[in-house]
C-alpha atoms as a PDB file:
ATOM      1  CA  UNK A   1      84.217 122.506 136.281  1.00  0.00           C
ATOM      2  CA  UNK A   2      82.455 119.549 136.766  1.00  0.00           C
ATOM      3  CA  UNK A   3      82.225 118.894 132.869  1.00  0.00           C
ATOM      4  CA  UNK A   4      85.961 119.945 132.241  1.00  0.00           C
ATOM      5  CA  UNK A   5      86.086 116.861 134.635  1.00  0.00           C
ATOM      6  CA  UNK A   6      83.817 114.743 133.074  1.00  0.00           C
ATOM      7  CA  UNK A   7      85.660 115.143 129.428  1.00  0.00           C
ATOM      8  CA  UNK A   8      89.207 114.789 131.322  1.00  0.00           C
ATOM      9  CA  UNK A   9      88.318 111.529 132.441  1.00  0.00           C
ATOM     10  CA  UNK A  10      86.278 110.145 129.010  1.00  0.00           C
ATOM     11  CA  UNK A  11      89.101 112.034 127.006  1.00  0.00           C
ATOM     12  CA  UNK A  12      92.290 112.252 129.070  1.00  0.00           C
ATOM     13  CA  UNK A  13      95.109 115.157 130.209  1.00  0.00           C
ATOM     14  CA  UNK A  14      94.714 116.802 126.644  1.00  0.00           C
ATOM     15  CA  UNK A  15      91.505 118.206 127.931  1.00  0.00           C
ATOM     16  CA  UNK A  16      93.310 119.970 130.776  1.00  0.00           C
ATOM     17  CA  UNK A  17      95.844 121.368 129.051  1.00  0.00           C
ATOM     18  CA  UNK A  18      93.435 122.290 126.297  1.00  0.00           C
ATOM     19  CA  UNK A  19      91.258 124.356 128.474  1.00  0.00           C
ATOM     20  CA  UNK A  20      94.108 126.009 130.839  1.00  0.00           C
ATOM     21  CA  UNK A  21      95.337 127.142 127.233  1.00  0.00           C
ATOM     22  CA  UNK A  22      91.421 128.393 126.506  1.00  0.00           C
ATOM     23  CA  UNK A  23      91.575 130.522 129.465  1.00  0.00           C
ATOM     24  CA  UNK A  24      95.201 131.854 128.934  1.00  0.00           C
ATOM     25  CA  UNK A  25      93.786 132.651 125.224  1.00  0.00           C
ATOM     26  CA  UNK A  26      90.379 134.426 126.667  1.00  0.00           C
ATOM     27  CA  UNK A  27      92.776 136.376 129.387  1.00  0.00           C
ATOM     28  CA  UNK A  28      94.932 137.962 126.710  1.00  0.00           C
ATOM     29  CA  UNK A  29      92.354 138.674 124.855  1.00  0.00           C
ATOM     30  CA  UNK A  30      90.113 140.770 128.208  1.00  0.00           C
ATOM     31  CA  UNK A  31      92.685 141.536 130.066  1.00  0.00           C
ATOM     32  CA  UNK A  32      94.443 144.491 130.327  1.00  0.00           C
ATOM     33  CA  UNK A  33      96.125 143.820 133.778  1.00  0.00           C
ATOM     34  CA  UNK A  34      98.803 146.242 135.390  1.00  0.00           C
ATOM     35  CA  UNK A  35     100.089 144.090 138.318  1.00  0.00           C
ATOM     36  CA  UNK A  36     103.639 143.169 139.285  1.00  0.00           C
ATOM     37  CA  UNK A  37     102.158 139.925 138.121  1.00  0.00           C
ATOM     38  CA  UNK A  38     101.209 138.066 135.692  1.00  0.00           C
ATOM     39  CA  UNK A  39     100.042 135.082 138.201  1.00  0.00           C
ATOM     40  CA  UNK A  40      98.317 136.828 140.337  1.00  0.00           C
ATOM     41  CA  UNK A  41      96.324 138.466 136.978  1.00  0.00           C
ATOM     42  CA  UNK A  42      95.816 135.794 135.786  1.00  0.00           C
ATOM     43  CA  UNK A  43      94.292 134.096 139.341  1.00  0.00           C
ATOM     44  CA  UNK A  44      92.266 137.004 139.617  1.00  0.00           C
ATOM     45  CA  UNK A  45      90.695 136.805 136.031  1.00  0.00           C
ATOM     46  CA  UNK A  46      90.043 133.021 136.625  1.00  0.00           C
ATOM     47  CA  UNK A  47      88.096 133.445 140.001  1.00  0.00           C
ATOM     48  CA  UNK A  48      86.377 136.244 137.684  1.00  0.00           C
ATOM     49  CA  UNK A  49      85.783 133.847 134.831  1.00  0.00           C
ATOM     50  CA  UNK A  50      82.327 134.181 133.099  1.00  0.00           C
ATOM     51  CA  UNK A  51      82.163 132.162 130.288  1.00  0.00           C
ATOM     52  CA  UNK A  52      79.607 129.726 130.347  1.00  0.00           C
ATOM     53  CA  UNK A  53      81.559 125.547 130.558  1.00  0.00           C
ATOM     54  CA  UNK A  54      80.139 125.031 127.322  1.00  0.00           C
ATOM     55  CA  UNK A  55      81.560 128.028 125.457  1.00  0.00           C
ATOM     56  CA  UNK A  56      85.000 127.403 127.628  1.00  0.00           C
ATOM     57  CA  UNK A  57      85.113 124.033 126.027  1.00  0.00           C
ATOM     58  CA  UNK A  58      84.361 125.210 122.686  1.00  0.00           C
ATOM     59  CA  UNK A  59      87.233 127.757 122.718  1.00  0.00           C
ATOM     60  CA  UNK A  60      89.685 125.069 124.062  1.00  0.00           C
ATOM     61  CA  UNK A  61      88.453 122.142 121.659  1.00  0.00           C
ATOM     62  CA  UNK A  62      88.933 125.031 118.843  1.00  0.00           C
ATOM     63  CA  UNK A  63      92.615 125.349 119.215  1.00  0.00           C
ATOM     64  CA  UNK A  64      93.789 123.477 116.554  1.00  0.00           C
ATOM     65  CA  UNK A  65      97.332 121.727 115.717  1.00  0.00           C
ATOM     66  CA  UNK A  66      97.237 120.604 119.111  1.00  0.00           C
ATOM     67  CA  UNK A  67      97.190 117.308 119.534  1.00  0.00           C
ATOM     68  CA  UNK A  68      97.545 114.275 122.172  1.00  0.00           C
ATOM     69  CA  UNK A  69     101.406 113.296 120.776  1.00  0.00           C
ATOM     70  CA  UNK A  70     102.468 116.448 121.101  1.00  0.00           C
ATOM     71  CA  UNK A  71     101.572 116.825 124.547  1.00  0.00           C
ATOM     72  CA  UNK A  72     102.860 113.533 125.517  1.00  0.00           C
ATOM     73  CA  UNK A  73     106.224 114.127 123.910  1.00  0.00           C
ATOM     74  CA  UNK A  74     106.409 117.437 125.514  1.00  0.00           C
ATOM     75  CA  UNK A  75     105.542 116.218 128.671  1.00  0.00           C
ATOM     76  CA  UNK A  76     108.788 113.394 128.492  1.00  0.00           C
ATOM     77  CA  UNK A  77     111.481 115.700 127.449  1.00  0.00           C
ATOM     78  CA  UNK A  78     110.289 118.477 130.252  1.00  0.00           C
ATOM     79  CA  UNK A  79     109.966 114.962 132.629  1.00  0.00           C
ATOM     80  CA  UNK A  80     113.841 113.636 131.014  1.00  0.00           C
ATOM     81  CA  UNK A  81     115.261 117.502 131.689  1.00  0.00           C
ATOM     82  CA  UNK A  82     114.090 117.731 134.961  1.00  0.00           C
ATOM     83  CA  UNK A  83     115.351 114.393 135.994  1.00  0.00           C
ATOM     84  CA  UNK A  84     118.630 115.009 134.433  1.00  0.00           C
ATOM     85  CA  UNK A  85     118.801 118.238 136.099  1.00  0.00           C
ATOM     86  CA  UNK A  86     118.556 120.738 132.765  1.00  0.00           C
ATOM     87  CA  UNK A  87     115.257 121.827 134.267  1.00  0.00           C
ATOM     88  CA  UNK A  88     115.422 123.468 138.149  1.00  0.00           C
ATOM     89  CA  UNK A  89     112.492 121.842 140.201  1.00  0.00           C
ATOM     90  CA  UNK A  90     110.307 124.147 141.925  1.00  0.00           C
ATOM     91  CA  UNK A  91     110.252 121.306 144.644  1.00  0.00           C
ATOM     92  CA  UNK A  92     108.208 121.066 148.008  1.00  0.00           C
ATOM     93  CA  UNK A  93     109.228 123.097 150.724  1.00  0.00           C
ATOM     94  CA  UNK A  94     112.602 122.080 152.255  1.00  0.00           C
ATOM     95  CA  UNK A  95     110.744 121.536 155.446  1.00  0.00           C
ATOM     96  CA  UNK A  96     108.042 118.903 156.491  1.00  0.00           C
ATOM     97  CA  UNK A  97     104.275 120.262 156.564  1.00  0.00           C
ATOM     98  CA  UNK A  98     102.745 121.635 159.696  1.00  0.00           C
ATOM     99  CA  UNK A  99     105.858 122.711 160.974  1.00  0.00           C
ATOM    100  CA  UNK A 100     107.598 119.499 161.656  1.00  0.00           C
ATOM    101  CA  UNK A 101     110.572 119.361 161.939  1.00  0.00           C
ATOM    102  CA  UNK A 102     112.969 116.174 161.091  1.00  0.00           C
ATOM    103  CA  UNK A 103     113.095 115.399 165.186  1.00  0.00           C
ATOM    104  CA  UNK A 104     109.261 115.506 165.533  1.00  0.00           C
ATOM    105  CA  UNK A 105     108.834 112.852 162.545  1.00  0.00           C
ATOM    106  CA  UNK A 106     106.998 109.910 164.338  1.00  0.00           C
ATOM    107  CA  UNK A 107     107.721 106.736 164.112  1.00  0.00           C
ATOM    108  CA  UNK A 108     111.354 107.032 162.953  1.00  0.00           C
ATOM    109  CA  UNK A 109     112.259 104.650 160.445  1.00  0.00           C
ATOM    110  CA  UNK A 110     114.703 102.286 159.844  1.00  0.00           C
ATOM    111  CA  UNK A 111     114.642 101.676 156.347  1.00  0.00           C
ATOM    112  CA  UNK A 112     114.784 105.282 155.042  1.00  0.00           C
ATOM    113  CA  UNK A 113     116.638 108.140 157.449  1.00  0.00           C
ATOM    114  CA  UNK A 114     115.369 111.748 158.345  1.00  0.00           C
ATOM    115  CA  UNK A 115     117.972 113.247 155.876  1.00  0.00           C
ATOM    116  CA  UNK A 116     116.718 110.856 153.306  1.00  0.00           C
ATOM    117  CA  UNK A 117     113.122 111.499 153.861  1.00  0.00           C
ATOM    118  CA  UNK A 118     113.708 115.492 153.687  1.00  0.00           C
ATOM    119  CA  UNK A 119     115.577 115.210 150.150  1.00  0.00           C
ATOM    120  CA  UNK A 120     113.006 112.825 148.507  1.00  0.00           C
ATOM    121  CA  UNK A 121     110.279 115.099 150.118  1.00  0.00           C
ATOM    122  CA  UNK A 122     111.629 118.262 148.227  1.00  0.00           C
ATOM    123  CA  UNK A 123     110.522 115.979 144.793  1.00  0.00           C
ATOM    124  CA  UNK A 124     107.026 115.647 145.629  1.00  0.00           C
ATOM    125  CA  UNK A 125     104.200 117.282 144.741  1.00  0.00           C
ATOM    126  CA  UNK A 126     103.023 119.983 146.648  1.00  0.00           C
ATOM    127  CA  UNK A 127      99.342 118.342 146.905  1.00  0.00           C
ATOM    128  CA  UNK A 128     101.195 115.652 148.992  1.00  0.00           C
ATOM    129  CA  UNK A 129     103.381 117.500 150.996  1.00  0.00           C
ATOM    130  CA  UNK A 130     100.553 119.193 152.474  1.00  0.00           C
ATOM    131  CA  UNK A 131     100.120 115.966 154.757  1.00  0.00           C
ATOM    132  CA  UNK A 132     102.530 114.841 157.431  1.00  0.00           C
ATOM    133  CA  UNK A 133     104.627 111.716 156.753  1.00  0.00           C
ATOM    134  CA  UNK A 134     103.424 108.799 158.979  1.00  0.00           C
ATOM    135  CA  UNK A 135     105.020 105.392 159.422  1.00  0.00           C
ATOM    136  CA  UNK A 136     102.311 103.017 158.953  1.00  0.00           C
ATOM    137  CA  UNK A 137     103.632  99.535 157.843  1.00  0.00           C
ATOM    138  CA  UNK A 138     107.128  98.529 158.303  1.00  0.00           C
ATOM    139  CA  UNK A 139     108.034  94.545 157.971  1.00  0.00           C
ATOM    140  CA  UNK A 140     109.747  94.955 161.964  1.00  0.00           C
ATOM    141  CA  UNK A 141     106.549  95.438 163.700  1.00  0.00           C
ATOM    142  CA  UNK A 142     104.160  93.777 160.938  1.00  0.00           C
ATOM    143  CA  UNK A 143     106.082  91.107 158.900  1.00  0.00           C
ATOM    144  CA  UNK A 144     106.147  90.699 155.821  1.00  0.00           C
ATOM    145  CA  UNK A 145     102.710  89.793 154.773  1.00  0.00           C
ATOM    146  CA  UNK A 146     101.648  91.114 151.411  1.00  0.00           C
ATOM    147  CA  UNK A 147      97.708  90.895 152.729  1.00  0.00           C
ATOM    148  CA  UNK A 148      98.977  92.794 155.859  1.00  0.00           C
ATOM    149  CA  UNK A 149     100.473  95.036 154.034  1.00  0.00           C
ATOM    150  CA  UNK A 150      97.679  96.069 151.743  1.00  0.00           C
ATOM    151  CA  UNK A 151      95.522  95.718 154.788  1.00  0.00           C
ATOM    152  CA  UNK A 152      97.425  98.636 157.192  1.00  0.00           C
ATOM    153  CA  UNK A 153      98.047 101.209 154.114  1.00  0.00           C
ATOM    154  CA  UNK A 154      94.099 100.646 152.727  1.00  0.00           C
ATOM    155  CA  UNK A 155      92.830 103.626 154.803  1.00  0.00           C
ATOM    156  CA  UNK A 156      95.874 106.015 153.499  1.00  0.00           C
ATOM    157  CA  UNK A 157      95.956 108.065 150.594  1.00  0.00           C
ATOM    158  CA  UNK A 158      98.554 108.781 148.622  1.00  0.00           C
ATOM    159  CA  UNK A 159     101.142 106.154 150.291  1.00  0.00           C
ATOM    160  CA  UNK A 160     104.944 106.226 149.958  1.00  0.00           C
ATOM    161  CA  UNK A 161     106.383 103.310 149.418  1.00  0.00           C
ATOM    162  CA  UNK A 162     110.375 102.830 150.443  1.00  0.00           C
ATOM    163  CA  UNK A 163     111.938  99.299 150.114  1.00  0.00           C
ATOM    164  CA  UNK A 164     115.702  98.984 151.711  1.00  0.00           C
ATOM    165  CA  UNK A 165     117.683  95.743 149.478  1.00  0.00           C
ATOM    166  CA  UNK A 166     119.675  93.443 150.996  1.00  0.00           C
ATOM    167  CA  UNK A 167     122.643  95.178 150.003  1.00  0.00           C
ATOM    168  CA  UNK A 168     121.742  98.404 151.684  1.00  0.00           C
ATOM    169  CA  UNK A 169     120.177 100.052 148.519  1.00  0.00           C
ATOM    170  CA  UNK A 170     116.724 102.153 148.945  1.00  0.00           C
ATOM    171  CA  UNK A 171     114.115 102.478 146.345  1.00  0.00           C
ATOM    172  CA  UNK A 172     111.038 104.570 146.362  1.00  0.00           C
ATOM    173  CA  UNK A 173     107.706 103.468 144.777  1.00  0.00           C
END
């Protein structure tokens, strides 16, 4: 995996999608699965996987017709239609991670409310959902320092950012 990295990050997402559609080609082609399901075939035959990274990329690079523009304008129609509602999101659990619920959030705040928090939370990906939401700057306790700011939210990873207007109008970042 470590060169499917590498060439993501010289080459971009194209090499992602490239080699998930390399392995979904070399699964059809060795797998003669009789499960309820196809994910959990296709999860098995992954964790199985014995081609070698350098044939893996050559199947994947030999796909042709498929090219970065495509995949980008794929990827803003699907991104349009799910924003516009065409396109049912999967979404985060309807619940907090760890089992927290909406009273046991700490450090309530007052910029964005519990109800709030649990509807933008159902729109994020699962990778961040995994981690419990923390208050860690807010301009009450801290001000409004930009360097303070950047200073407090250094140490977290990924960070949330929720600005309340004047006018009463949130906005997440």
């Amino acid at each position: 995996m470590v060169r499917v990295m590498d060439c993501f990050l010289m080459e971009g997402v194209k090499v992602l999608y490239r080699v998930a559609i390399g392995i979904l080609y070399h699964f059809t082609k060795m797998e003669t699965f009789l499960e309820a399901s196809v994910a959990t075939a296709v999860s098995e035959h992954v964790r199985s996987l014995e081609l070698s990274p350098a044939r893996l990329m050559k199947k994947a690079f030999a796909i042709r017709n498929f090219r970065s523009a495509e995949i980008k304008s794929v990827t803003v129609k699907t991104t349009f239609d799910m924003k516009s509602n065409k396109i049912p999101r999967s979404g985060s659990s309807d619940s907090l991670p760890a089992s927290k619920g909406p009273l046991d959030i700490p450090n309530s705040s007052r910029t964005i409310t519990v109800k709030e928090l649990l509807g933008l939370w159902q729109w994020l990906p699962a990778r961040i959902t995994m981690q419990e939401p923390m208050l860690v700057y807010t301009t009450d306790e801290d001000g409004c320092s930009l360097s303070t700011f950047y200073h407090k939210v250094e140490a977290y990873e990924p960070t949330l950012l929720v600005l309340k207007a004047t006018s009463g109008e949130v906005r997440q970042n």
